[in-house]
C-alpha atoms as a PDB file:
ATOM      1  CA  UNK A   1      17.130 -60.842  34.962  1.00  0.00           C
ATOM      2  CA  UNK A   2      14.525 -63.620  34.738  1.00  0.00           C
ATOM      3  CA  UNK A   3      14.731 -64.534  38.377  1.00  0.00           C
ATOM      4  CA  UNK A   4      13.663 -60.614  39.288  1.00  0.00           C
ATOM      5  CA  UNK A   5      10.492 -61.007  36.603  1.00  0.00           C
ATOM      6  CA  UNK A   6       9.791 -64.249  39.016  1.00  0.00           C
ATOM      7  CA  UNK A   7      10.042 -62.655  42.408  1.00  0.00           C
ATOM      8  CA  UNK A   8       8.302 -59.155  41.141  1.00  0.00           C
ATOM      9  CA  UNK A   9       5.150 -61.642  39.480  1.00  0.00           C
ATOM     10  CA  UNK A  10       5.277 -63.478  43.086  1.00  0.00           C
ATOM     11  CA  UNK A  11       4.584 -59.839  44.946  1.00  0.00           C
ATOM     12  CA  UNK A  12       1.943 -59.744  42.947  1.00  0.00           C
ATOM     13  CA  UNK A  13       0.615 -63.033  43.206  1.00  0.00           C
ATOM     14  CA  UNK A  14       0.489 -62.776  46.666  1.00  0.00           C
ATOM     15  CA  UNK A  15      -0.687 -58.937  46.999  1.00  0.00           C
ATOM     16  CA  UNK A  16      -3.591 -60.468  44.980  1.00  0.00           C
ATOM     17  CA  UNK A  17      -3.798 -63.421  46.985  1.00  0.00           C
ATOM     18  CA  UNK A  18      -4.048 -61.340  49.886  1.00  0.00           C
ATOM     19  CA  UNK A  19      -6.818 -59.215  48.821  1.00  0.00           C
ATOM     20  CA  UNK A  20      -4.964 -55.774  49.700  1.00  0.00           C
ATOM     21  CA  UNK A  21      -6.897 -53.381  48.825  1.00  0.00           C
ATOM     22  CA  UNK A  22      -6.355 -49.968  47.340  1.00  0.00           C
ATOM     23  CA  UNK A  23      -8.786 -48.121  49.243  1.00  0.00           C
ATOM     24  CA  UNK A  24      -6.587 -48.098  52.222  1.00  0.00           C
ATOM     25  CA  UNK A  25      -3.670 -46.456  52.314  1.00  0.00           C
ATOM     26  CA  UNK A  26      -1.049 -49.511  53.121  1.00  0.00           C
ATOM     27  CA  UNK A  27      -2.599 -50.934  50.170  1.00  0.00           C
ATOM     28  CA  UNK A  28      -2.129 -48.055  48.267  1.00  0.00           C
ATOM     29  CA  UNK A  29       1.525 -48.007  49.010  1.00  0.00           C
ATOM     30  CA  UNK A  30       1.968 -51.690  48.889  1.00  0.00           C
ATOM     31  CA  UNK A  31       0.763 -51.955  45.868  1.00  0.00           C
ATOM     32  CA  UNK A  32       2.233 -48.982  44.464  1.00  0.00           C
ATOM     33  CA  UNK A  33       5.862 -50.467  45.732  1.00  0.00           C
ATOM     34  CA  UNK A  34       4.890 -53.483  43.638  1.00  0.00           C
ATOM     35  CA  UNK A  35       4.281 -51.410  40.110  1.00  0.00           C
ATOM     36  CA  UNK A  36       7.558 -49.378  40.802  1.00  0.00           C
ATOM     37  CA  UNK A  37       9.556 -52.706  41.148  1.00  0.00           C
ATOM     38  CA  UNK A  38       7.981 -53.708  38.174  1.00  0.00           C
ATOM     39  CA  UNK A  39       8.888 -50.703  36.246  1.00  0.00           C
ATOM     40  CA  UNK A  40      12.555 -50.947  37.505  1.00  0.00           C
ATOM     41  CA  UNK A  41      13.010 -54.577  36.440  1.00  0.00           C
ATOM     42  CA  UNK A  42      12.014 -53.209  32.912  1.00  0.00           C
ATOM     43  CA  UNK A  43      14.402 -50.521  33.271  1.00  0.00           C
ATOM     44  CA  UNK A  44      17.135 -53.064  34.106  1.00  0.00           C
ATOM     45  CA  UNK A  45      16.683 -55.664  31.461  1.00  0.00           C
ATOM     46  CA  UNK A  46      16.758 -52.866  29.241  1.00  0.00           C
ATOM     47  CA  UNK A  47      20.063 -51.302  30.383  1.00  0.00           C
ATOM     48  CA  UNK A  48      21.728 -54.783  30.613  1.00  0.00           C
ATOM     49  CA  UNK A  49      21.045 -55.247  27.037  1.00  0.00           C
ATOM     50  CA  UNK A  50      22.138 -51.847  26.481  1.00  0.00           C
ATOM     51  CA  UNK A  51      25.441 -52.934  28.207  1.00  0.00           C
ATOM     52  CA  UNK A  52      25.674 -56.205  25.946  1.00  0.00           C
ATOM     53  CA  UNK A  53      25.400 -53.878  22.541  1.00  0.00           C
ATOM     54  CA  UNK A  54      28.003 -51.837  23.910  1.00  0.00           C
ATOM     55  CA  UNK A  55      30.454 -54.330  24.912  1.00  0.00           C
ATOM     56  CA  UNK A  56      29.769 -55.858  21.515  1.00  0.00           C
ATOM     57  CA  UNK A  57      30.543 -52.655  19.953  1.00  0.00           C
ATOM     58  CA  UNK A  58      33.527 -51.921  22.151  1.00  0.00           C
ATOM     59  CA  UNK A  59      35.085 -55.649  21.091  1.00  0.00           C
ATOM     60  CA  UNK A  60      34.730 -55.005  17.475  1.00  0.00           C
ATOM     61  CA  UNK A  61      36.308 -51.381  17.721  1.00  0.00           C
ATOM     62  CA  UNK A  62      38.506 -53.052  20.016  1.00  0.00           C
ATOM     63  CA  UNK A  63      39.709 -55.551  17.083  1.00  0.00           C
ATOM     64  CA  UNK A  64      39.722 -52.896  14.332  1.00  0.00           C
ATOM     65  CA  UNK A  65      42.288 -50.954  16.639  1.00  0.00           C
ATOM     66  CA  UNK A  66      44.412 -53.914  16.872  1.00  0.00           C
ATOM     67  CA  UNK A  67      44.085 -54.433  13.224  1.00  0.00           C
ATOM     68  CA  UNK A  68      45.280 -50.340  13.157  1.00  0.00           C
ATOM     69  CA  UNK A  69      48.087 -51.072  15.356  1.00  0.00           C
ATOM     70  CA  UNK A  70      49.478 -53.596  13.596  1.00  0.00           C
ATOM     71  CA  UNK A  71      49.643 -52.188  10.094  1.00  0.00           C
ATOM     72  CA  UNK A  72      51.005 -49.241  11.819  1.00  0.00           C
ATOM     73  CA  UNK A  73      53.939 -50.909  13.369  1.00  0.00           C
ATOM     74  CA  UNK A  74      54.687 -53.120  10.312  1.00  0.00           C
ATOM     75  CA  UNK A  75      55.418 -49.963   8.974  1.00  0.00           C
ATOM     76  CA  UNK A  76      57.266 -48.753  11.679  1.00  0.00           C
ATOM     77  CA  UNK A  77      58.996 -51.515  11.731  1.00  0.00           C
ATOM     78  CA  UNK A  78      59.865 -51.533   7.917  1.00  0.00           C
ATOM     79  CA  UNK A  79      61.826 -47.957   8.353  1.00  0.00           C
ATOM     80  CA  UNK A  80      63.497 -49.014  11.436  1.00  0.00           C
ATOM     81  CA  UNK A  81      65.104 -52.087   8.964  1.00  0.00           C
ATOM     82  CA  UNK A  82      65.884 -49.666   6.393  1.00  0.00           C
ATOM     83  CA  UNK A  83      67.255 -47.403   8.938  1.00  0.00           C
ATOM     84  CA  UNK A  84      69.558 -50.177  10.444  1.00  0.00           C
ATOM     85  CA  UNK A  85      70.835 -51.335   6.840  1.00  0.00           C
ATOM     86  CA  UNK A  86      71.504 -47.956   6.108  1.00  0.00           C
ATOM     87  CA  UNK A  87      73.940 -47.224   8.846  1.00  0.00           C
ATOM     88  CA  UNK A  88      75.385 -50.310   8.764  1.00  0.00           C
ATOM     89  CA  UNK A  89      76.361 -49.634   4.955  1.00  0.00           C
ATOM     90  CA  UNK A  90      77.606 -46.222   6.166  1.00  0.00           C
ATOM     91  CA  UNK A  91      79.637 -47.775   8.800  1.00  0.00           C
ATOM     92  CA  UNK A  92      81.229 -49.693   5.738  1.00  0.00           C
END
């Protein structure tokens, strides 16, 4: 995201540099242009770090489930070896 902070601060360099003014109505809207991609960049470095919490968050519950899965199948797995000695003593 840095490199859009860097080309946003150059438009406004150079909109100073240029001396447009907002008494006219191009400046006006040039300038204007300039806040509003200003604003967005702000509104993008905030949802990208949004998106980094929530991948964070989506790895750990991501982890726990794994954790969930395998106690469940140890179980699972458990009765299925009782099950199989228990017909096999039947079959006796």
């Amino acid at each position: 995201m840095e490199y859009l902070y860097e080309k946003v601060s150059y438009l406004k360099g150079l909109a100073d540099g240029l001396d447009i003014s907002e008494k006219s109505k191009e400046g006006k809207l040039l300038l204007n242009i300039v806040d509003v991609l200003d604003d967005m960049v702000d509104a993008l470095e905030g949802i990208a770090l949004e998106q980094d919490e929530m991948a964070e968050y989506i790895d750990y519950i991501d982890e726990d489930l794994s954790d969930v899965e395998e106690d469940i199948y140890d179980v699972f797995d458990e009765y299925d070896e009782e099950y199989e000695e228990d017909e096999s003593e039947d079959e006796e």
